[in-house]
N, C-alpha and C. Protein backbone atom coordinates (compact mmCIF):
# COMPACT_ATOMS: atom_id res chain seq x y z
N UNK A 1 0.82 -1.19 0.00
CA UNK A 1 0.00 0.00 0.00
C UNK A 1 0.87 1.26 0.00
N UNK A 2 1.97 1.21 1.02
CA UNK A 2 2.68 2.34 1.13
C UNK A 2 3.65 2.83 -0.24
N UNK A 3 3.87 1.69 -0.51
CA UNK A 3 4.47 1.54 -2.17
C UNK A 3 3.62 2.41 -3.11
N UNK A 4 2.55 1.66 -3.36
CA UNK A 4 1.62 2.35 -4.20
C UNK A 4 1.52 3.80 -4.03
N UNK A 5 1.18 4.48 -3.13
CA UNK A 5 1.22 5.63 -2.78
C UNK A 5 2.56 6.41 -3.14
N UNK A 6 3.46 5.92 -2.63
CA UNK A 6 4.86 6.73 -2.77
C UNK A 6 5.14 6.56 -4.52
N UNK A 7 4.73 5.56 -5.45
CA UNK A 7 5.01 5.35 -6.91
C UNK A 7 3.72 7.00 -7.22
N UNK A 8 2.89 6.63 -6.78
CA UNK A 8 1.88 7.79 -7.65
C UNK A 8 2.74 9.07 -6.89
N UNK A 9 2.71 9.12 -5.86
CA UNK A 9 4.17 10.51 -5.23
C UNK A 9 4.67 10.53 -6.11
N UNK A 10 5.46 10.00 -6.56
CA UNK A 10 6.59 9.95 -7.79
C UNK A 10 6.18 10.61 -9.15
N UNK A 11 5.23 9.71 -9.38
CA UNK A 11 4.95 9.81 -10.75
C UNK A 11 4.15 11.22 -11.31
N UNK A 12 3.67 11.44 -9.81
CA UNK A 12 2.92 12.67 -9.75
C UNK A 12 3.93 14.22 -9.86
N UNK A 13 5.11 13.88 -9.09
CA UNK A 13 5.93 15.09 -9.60
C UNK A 13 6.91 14.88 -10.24
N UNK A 14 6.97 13.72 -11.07
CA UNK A 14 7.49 13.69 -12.22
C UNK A 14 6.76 14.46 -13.29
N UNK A 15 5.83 14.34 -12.94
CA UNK A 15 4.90 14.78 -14.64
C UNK A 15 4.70 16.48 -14.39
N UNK A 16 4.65 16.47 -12.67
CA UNK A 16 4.44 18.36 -12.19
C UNK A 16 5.60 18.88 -13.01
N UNK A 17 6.98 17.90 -12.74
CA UNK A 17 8.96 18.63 -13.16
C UNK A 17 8.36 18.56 -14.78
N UNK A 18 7.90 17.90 -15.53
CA UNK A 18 8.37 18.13 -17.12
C UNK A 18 7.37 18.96 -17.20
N UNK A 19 6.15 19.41 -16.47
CA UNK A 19 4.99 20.38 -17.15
C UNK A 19 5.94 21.48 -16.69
N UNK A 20 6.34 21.79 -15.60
CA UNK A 20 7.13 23.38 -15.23
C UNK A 20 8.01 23.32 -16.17
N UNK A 21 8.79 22.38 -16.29
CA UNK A 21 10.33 22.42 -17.65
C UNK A 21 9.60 23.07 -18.87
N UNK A 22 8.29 22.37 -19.09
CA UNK A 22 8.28 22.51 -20.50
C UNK A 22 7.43 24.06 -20.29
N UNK A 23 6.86 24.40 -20.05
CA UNK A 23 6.37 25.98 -19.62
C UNK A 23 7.76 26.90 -19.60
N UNK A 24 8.48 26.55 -18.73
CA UNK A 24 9.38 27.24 -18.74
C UNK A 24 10.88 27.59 -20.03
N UNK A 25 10.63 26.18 -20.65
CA UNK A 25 11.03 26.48 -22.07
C UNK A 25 10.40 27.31 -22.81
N UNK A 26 9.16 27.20 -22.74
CA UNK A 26 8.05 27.76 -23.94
C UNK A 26 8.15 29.81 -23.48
N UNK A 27 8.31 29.31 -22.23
CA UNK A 27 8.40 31.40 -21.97
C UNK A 27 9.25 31.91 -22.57
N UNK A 28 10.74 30.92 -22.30
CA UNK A 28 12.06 31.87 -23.23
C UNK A 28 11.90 31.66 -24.32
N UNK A 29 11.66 30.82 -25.14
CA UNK A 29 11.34 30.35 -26.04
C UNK A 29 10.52 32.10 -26.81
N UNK A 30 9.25 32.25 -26.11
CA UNK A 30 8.05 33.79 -25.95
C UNK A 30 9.08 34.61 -26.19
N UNK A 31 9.95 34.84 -25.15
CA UNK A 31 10.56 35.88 -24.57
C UNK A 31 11.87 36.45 -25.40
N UNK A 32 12.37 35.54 -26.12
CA UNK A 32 13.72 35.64 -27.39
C UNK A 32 12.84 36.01 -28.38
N UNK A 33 11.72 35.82 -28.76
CA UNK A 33 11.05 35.81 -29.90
C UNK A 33 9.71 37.53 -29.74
N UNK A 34 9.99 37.32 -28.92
CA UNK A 34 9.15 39.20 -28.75
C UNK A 34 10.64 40.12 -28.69
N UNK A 35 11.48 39.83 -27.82
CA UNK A 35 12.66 40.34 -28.16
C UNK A 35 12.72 40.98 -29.45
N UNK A 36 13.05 39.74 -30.52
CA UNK A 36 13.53 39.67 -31.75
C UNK A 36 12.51 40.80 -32.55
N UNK A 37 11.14 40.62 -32.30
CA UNK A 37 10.07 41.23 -32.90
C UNK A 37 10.55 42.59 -32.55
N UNK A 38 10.40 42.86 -31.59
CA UNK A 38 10.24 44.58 -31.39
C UNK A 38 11.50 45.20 -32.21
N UNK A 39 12.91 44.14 -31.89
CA UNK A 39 13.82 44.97 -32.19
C UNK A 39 13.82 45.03 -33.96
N UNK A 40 13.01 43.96 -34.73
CA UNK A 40 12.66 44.40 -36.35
C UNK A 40 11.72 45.44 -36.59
N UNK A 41 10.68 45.27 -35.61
CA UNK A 41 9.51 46.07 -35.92
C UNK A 41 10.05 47.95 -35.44
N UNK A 42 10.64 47.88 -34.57
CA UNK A 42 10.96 49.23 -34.40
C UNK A 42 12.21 49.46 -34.56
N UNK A 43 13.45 49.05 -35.07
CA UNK A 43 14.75 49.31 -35.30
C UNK A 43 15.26 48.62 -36.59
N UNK A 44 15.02 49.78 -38.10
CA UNK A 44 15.64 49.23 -38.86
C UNK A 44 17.49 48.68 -38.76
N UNK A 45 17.78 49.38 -37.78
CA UNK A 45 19.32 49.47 -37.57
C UNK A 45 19.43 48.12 -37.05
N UNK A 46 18.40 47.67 -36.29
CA UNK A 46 18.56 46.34 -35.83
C UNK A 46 18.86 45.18 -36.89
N UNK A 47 17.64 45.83 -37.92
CA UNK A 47 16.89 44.60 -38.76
C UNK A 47 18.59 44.02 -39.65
N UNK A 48 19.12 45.20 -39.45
CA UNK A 48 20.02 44.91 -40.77
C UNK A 48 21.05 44.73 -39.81
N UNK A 49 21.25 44.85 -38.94
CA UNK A 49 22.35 44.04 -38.13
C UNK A 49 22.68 42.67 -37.63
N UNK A 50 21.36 42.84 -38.05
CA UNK A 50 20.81 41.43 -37.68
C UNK A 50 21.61 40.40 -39.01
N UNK A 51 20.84 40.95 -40.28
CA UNK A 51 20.65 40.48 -41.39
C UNK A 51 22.72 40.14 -41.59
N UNK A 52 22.99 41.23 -40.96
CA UNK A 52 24.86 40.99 -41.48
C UNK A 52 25.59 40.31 -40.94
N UNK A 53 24.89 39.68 -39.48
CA UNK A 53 25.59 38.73 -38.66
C UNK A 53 24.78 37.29 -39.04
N UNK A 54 23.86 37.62 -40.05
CA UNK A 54 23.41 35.76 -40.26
C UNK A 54 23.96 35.59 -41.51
N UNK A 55 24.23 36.83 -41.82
CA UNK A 55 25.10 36.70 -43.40
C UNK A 55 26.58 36.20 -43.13
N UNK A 56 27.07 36.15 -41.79
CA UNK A 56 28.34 35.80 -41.54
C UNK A 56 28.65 34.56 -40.59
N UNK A 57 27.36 34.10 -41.02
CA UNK A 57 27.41 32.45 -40.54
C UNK A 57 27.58 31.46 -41.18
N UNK A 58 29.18 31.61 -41.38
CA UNK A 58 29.51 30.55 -42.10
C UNK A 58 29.04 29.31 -42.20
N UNK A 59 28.47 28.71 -40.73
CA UNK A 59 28.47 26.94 -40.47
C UNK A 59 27.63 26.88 -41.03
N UNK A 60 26.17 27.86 -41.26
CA UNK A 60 24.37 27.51 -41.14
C UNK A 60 23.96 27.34 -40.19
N UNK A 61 24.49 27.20 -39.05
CA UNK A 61 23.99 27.03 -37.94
C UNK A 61 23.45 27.91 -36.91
N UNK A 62 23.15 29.29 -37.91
CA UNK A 62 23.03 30.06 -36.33
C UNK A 62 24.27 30.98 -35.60
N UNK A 63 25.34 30.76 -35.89
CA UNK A 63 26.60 30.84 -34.95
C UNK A 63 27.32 31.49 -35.82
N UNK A 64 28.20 32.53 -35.11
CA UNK A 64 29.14 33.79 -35.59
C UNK A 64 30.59 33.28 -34.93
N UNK A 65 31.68 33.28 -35.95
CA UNK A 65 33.25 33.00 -34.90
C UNK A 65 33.24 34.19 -34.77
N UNK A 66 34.12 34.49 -33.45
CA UNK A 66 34.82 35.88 -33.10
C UNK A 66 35.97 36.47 -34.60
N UNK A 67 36.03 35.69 -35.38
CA UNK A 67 36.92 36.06 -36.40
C UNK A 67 36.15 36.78 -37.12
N UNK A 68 34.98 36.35 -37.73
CA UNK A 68 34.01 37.48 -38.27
C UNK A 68 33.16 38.60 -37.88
N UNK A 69 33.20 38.47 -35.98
CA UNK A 69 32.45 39.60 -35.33
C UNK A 69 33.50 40.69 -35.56
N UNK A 70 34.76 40.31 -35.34
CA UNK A 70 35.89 41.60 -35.85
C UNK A 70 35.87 41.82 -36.80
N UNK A 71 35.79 41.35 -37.60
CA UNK A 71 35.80 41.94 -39.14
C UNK A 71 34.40 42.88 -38.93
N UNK A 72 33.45 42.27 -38.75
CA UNK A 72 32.26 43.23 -38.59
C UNK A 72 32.50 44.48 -38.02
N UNK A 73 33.09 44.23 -36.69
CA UNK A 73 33.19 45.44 -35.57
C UNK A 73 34.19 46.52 -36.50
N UNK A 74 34.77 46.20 -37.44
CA UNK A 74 35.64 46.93 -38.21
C UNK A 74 35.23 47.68 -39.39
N UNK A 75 34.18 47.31 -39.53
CA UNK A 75 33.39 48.27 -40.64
C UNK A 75 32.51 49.36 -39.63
N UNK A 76 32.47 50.50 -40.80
CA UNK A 76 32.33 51.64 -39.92
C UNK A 76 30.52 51.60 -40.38
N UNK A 77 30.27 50.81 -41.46
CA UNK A 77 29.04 50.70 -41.43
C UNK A 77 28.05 49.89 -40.66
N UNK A 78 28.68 48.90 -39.97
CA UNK A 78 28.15 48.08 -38.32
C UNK A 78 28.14 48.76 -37.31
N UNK A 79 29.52 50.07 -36.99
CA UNK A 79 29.08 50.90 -35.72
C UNK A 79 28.66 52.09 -36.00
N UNK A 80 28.28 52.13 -37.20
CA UNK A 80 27.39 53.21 -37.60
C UNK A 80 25.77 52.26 -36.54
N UNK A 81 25.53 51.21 -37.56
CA UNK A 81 24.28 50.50 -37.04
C UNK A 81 24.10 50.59 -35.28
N UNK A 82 25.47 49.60 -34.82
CA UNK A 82 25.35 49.65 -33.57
C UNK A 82 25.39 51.13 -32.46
N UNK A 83 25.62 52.48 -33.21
CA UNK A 83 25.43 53.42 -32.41
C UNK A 83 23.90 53.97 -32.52
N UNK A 84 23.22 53.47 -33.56
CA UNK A 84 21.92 53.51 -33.78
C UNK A 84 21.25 52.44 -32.77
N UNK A 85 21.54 51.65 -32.73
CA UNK A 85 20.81 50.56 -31.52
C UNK A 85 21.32 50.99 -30.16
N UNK A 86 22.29 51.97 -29.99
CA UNK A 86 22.69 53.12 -28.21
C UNK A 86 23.64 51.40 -28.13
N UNK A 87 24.17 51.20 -28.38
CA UNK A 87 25.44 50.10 -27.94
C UNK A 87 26.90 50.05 -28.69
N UNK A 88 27.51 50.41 -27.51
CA UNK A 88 28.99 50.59 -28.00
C UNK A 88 29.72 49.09 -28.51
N UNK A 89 30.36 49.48 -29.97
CA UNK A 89 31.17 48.57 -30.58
C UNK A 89 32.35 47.37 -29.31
N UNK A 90 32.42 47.84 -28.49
CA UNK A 90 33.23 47.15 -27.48
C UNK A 90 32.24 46.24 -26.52
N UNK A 91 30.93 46.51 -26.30
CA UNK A 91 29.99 45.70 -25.35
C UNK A 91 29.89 44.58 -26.11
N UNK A 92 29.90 44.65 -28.02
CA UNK A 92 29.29 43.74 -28.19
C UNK A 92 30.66 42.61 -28.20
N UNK A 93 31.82 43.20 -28.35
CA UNK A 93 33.26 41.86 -28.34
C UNK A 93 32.99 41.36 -26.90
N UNK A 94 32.31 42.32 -25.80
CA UNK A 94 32.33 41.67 -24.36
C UNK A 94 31.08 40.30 -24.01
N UNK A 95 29.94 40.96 -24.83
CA UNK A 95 28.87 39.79 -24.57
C UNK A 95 29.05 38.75 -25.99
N UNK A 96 29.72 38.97 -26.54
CA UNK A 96 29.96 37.79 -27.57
C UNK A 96 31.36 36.90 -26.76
N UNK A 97 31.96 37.22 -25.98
CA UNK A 97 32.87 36.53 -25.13
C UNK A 97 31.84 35.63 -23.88
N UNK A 98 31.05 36.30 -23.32
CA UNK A 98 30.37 35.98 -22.81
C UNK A 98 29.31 34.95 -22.86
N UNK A 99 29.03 34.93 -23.57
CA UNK A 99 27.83 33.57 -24.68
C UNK A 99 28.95 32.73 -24.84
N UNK A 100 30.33 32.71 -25.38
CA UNK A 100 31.08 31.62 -25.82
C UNK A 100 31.44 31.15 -24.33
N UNK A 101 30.93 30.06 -23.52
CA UNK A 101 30.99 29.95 -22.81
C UNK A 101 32.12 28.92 -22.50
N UNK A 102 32.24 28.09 -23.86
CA UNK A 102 32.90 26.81 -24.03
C UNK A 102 34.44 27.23 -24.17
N UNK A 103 34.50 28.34 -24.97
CA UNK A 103 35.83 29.26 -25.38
C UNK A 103 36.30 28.19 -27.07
N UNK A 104 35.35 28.37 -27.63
CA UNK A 104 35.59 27.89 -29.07
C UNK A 104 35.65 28.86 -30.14
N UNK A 105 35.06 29.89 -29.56
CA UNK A 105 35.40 31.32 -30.62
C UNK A 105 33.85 31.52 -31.19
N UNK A 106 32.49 30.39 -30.65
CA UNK A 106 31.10 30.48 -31.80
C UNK A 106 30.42 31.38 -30.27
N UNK A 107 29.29 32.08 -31.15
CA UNK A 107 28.72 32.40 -30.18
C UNK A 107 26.84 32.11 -31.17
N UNK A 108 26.07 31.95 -30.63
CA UNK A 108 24.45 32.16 -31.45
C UNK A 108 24.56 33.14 -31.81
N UNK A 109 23.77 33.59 -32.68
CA UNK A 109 23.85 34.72 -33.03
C UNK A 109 22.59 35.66 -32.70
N UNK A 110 21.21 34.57 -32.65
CA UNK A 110 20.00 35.38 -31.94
C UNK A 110 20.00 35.60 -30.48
N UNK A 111 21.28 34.63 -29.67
CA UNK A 111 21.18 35.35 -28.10
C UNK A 111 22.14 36.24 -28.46
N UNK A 112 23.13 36.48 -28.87
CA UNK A 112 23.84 37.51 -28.97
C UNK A 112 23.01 38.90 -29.85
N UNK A 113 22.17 39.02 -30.64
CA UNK A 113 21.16 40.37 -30.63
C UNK A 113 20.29 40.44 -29.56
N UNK A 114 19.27 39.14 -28.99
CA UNK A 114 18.88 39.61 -27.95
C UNK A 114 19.54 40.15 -26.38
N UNK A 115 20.68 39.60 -26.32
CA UNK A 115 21.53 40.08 -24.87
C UNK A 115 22.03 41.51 -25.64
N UNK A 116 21.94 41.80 -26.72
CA UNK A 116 22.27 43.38 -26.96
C UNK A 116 20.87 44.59 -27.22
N UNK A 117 19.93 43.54 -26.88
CA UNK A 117 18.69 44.40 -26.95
C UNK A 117 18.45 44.31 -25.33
N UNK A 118 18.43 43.64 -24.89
CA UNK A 118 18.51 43.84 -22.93
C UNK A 118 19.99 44.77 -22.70
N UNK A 119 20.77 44.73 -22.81
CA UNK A 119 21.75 45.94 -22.78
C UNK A 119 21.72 46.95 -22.72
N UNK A 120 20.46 47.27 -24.48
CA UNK A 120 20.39 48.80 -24.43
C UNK A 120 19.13 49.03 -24.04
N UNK A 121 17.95 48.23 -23.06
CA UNK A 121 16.62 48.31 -22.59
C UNK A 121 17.27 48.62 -21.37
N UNK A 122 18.93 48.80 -20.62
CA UNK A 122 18.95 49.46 -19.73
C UNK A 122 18.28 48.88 -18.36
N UNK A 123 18.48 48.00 -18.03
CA UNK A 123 17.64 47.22 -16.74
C UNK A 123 18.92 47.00 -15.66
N UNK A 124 17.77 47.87 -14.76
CA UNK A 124 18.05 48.41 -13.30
C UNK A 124 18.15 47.26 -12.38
N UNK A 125 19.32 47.25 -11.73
CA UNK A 125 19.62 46.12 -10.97
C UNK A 125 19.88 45.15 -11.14
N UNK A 126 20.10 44.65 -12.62
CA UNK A 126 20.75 43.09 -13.02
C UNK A 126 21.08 43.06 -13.97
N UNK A 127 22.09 42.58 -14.02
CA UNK A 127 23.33 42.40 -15.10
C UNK A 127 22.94 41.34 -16.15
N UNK A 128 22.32 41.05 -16.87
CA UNK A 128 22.25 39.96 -17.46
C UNK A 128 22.90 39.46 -18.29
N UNK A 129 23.73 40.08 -18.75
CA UNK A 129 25.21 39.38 -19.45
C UNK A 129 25.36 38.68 -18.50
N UNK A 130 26.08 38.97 -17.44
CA UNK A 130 27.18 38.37 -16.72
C UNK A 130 25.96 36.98 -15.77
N UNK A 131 24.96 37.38 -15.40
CA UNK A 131 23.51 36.13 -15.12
C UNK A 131 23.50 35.52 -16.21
N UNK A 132 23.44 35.37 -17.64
CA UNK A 132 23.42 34.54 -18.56
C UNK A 132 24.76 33.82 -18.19
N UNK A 133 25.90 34.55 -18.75
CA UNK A 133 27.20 33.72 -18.12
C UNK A 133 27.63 32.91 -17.45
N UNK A 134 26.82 33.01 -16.12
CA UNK A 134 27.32 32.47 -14.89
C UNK A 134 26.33 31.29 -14.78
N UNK A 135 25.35 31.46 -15.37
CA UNK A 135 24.07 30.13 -15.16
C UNK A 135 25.00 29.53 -16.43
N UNK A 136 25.35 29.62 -17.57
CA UNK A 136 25.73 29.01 -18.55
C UNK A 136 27.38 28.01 -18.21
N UNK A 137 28.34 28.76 -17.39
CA UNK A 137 29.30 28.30 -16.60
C UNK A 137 28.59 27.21 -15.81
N UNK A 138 27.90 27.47 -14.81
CA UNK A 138 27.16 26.95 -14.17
C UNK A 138 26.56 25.52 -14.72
N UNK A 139 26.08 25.52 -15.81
CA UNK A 139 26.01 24.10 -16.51
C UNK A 139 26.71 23.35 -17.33
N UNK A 140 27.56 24.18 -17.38
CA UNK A 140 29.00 23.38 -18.03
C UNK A 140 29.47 22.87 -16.92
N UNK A 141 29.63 23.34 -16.18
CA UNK A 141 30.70 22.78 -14.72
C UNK A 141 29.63 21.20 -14.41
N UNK A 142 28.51 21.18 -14.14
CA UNK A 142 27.00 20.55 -13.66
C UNK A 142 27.87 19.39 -14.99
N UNK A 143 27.73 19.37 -16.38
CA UNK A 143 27.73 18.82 -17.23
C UNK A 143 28.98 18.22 -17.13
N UNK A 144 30.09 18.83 -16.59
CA UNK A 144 31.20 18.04 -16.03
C UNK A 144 31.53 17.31 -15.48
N UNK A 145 30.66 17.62 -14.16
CA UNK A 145 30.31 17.02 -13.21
C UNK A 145 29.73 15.61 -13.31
N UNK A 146 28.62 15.65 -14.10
CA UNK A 146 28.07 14.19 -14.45
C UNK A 146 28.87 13.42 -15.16
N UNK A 147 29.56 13.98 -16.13
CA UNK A 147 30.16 12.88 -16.99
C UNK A 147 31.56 12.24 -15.97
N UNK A 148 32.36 13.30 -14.77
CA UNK A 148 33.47 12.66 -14.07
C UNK A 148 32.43 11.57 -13.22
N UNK A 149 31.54 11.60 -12.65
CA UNK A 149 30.99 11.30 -12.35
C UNK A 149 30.51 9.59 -12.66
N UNK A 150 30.04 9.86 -13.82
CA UNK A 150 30.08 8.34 -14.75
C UNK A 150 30.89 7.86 -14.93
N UNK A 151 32.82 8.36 -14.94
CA UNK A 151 33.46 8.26 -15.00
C UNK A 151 33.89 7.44 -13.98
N UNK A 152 34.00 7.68 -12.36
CA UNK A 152 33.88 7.35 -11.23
C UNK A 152 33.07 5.84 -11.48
N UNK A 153 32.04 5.82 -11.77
CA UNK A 153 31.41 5.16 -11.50
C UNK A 153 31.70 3.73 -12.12
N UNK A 154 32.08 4.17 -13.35
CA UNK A 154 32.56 2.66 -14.53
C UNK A 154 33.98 2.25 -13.93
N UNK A 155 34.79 3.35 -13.29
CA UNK A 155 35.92 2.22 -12.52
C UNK A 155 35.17 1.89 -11.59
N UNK A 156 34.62 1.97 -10.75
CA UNK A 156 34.22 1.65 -9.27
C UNK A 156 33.15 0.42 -10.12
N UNK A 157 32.68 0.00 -11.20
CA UNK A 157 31.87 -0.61 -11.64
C UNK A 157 32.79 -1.85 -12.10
N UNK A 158 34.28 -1.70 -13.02
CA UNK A 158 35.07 -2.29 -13.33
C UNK A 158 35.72 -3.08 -11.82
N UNK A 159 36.11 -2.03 -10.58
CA UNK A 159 36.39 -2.42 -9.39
C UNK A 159 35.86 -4.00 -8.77
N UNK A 160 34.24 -3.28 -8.67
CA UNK A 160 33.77 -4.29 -7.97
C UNK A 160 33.26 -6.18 -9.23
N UNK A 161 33.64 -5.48 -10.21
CA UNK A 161 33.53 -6.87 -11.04
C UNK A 161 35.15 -7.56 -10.71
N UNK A 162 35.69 -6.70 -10.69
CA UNK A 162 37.15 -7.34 -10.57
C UNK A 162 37.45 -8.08 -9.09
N UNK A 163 36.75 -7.11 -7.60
CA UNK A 163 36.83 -7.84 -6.79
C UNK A 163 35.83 -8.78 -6.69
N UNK A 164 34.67 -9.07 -7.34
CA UNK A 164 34.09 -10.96 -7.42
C UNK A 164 35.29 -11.26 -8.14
N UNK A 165 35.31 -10.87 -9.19
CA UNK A 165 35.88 -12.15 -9.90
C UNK A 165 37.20 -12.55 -8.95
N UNK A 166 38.19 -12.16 -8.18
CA UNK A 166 38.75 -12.88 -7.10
C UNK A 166 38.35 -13.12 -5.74
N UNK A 167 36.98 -12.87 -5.57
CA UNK A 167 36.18 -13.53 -4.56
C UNK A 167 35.63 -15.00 -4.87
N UNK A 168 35.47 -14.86 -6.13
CA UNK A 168 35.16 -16.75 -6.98
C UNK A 168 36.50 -17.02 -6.97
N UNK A 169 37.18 -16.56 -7.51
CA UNK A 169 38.87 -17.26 -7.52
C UNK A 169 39.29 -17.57 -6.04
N UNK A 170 38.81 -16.96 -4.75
CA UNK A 170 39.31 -17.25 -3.55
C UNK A 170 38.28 -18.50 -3.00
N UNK A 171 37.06 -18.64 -3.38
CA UNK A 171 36.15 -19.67 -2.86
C UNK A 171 36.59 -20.71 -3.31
N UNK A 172 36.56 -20.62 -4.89
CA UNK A 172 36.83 -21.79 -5.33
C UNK A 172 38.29 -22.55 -5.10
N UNK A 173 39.70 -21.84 -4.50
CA UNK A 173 40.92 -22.55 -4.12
C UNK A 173 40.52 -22.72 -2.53
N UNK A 174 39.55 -22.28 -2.32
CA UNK A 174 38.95 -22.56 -0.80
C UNK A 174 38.20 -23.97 -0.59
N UNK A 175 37.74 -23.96 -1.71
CA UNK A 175 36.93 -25.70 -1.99
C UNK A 175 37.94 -26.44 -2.47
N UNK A 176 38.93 -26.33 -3.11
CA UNK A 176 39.80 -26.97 -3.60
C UNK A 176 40.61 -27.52 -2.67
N UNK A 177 41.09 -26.50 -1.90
CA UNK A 177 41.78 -27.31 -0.39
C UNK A 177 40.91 -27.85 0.17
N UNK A 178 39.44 -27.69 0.84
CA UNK A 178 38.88 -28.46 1.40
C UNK A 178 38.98 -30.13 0.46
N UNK A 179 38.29 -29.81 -0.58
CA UNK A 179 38.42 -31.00 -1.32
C UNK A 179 39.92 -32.18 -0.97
N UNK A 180 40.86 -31.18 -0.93
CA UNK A 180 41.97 -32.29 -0.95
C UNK A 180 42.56 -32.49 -0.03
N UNK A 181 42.15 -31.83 1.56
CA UNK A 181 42.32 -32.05 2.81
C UNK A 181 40.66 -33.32 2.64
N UNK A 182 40.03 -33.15 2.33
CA UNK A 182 39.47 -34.40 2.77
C UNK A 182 39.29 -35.34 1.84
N UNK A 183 40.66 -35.39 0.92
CA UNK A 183 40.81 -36.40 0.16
C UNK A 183 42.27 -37.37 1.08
N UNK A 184 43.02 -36.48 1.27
CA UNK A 184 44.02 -36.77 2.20
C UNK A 184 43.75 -37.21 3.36
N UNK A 185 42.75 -37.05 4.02
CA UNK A 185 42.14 -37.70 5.48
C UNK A 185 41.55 -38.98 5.50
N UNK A 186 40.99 -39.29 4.15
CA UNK A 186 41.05 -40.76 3.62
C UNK A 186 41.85 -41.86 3.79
């Protein structure tokens, strides 16, 4: 009975954790995507800043190297744009460091316009570069964590197969002497 109860416990905030997960995807999910809107709908300077950093995505994927954000930052027609969006040519080499969290040189390229549209929306009391950063560190380290972790675990898994297998190797020369102490007592 008590079983039963504690499985529906379970199962019950299992299903509560993926409905909050998945809500809570779906907001940022909202929330990058009204971003994105306002800053086309009311900032041509955006639209086309936009347009020159997906033009410089080499992979297709979305993703800008720091090799082409300099080249960008070097045309006077990008900080022409970016002094039109109120953001200095140097914030954006800082939050494009910032997003590369891995240190591979890629950064997205739609969190990197939206963390430069929270930049210049000017919000009082929190840093959100450096809160994106640190939650993003934050799950790399977490993601580290699990895999040393598994790591740990497959020796300590290899360990304890290795100590049976000379726990059978010790029984069985354990029966073996018995065997031939009471073959010898014969």
């Amino acid at each position: 009975m008590v079983f039963i109860i504690l499985s529906k416990f379970l199962l019950f905030n299992l299903l509560s954790g993926i409905f909050v997960l998945s809500v809570f995807e779906n907001c940022r999910a909202d929330d990058k995507k009204m971003l994105q809107e306002q800053l086309l709908s009311h900032n041509s300077a955006g639209a086309r800043l936009l347009a020159l950093l997906r033009r410089m995505d080499v992979t297709g994927e979305g993703s800008i190297h720091m090799d082409s954000l300099d080249r960008l930052l070097g045309d006077p027609m990008v900080t022409d744009q970016l002094d039109d969006l109120g953001v200095d040519p140097s914030e954006v080499a800082v939050v494009f460091k910032l997003l590369d969290v891995d240190g591979a040189g890629f950064a997205n390229i739609d969190e990197l316009m939206v963390t430069l549209i929270r930049l210049r929306s000017h919000t009082q009391g929190v840093d959100l570069p450096s809160l994106l950063h640190e939650s993003r560190k934050i799950g790399c380290h977490l993601v580290k964590a699990v895999h040393d972790n598994y790591a740990h675990l497959s020796d300590l898994k290899r360990s304890l197969v290795n100590m049976q297998r000379l726990q059978n190797q010790s029984l069985q020369a354990i029966r073996d002497m018995q065997r031939s102490q009471a073959w010898n007592s014969c």
